[in-house]
Protein backbone atom coordinates (compact mmCIF):
# COMPACT_ATOMS: atom_id res chain seq x y z
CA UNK A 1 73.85 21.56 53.60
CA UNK A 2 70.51 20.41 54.86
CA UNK A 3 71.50 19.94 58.23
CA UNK A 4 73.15 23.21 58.52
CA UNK A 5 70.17 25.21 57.36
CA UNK A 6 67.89 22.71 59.16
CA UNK A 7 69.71 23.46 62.35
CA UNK A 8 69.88 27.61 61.70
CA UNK A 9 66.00 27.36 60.82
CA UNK A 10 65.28 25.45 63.65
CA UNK A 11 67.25 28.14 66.36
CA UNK A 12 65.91 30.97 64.51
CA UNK A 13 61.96 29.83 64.67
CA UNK A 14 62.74 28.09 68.61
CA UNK A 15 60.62 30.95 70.22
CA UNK A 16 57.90 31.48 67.28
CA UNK A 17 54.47 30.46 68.42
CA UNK A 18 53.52 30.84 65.25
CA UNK A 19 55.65 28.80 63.04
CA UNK A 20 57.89 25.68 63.57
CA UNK A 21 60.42 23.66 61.80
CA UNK A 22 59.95 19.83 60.95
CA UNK A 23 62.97 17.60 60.49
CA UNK A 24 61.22 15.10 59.31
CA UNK A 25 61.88 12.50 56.09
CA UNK A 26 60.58 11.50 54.01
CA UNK A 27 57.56 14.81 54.30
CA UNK A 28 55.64 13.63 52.16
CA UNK A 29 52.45 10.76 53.26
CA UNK A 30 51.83 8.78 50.10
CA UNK A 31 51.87 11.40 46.85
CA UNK A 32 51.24 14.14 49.34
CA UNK A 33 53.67 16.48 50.72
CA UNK A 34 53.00 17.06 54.60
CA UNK A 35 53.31 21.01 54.24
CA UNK A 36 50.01 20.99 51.99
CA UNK A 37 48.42 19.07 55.00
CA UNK A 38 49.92 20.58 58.24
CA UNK A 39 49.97 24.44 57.39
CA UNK A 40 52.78 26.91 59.04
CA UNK A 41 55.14 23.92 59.25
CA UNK A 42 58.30 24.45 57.64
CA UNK A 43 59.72 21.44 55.43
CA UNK A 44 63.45 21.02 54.46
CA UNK A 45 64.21 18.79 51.37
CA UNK A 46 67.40 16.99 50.49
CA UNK A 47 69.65 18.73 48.52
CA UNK A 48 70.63 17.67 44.81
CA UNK A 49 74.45 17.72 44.98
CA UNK A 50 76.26 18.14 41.17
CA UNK A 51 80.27 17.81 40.99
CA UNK A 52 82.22 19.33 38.38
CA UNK A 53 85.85 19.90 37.34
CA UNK A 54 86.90 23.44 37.28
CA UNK A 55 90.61 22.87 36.64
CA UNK A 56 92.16 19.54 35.78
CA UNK A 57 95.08 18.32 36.49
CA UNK A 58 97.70 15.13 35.80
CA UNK A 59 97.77 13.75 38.79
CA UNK A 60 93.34 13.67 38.75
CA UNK A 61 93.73 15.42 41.80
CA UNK A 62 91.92 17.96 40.09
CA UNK A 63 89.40 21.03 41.99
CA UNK A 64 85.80 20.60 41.73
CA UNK A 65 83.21 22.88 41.96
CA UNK A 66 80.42 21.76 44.11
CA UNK A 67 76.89 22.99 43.39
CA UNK A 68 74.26 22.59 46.21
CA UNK A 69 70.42 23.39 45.47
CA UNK A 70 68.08 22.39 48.51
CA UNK A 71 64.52 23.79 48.79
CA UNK A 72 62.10 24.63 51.73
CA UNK A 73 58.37 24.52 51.53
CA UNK A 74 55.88 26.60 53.55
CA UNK A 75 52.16 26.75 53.50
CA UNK A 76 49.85 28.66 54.89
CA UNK A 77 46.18 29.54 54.68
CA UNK A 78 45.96 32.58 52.07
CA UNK A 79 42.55 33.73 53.53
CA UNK A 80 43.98 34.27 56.55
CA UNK A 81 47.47 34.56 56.68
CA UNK A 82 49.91 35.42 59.74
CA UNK A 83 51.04 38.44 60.64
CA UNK A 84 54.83 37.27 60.77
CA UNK A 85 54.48 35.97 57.78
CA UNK A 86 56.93 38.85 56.25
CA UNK A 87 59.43 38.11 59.33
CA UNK A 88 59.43 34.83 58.51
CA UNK A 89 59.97 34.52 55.05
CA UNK A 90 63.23 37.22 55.63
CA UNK A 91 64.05 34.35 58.02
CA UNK A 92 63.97 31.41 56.13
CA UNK A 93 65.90 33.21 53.11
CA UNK A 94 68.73 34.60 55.73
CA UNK A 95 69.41 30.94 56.39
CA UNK A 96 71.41 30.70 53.61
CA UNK A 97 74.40 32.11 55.12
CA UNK A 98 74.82 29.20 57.84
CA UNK A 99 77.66 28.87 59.39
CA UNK A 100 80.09 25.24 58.46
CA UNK A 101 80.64 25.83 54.64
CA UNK A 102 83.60 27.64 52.68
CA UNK A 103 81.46 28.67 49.90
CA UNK A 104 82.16 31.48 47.28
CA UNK A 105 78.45 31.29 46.29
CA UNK A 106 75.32 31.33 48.56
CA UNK A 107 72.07 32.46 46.80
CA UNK A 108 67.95 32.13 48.10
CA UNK A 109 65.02 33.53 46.27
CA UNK A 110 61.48 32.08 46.28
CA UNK A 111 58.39 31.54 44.43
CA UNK A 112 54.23 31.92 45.98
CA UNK A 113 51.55 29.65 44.63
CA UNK A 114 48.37 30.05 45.50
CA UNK A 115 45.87 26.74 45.43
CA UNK A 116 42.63 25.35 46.95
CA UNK A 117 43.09 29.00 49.13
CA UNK A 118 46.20 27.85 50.53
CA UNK A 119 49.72 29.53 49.84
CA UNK A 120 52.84 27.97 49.33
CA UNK A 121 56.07 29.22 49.74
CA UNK A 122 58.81 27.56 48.08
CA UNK A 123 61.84 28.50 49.05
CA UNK A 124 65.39 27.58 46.95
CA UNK A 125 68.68 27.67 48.24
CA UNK A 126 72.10 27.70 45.75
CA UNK A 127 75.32 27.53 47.29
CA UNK A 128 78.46 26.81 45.40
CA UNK A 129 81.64 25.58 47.26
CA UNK A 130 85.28 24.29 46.44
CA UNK A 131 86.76 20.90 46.71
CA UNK A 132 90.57 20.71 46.34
């Protein structure tokens, strides 16, 4: 999951001169997270994977539903902020529907919080596949 919406993120900010996509891990420097410190960087967590059973069978060769959450951090400077800032947060939540995954669930919404004058976007991705 992180890879595919790392990769879509990435090809969809490739021309911004604005904004730009980090792949790195761990993005955080001590306690810190790196998107506090390096502003208009987008940041891609790992996602939290949970497994469970939706129809059981005697042969444990059950299906499972797979629940993916993964979230994406942006900061920027809420003085000033960009002028693509709208574009870019339509962006970041069209990612969801990446390409590589039979899902029957795909989901993105955010949240803004606002310290120290600088804005951060955090960004949370569902997406619910299953495993036969």
């Amino acid at each position: 999951m992180r890879s595919g919406i790392l990769t879509r993120l990435q090809s969809s900010f490739s021309t911004s001169t604005v904004f730009r996509v980090s792949s790195e891990l761990p993005w955080t420097q001590g306690d810190n997270p790196l998107y506090l410190k390096n502003l208009k960087t987008i940041y891609v967590d790992q996602p939290e994977q949970i497994t469970s059973a939706l129809i059981d069978t005697l042969d444990y060769k059950g299906v499972d539903q797979i629940d993916q959450n993964l979230e994406v951090f942006l900061s920027v400077d809420a003085k000033n902020p960009p002028t693509a800032l709208d574009a870019a947060v339509s962006t970041i939540l069209a990612a969801k529907d990446y390409t590589g995954v039979t899902n029957f669930s795909n989901e993105s919404d955010y949240t803004v919080e606002i310290n120290n004058d600088i804005m951060t976007y955090t960004f949370e991705f569902r997406i619910s596949s299953v495993n036969f």
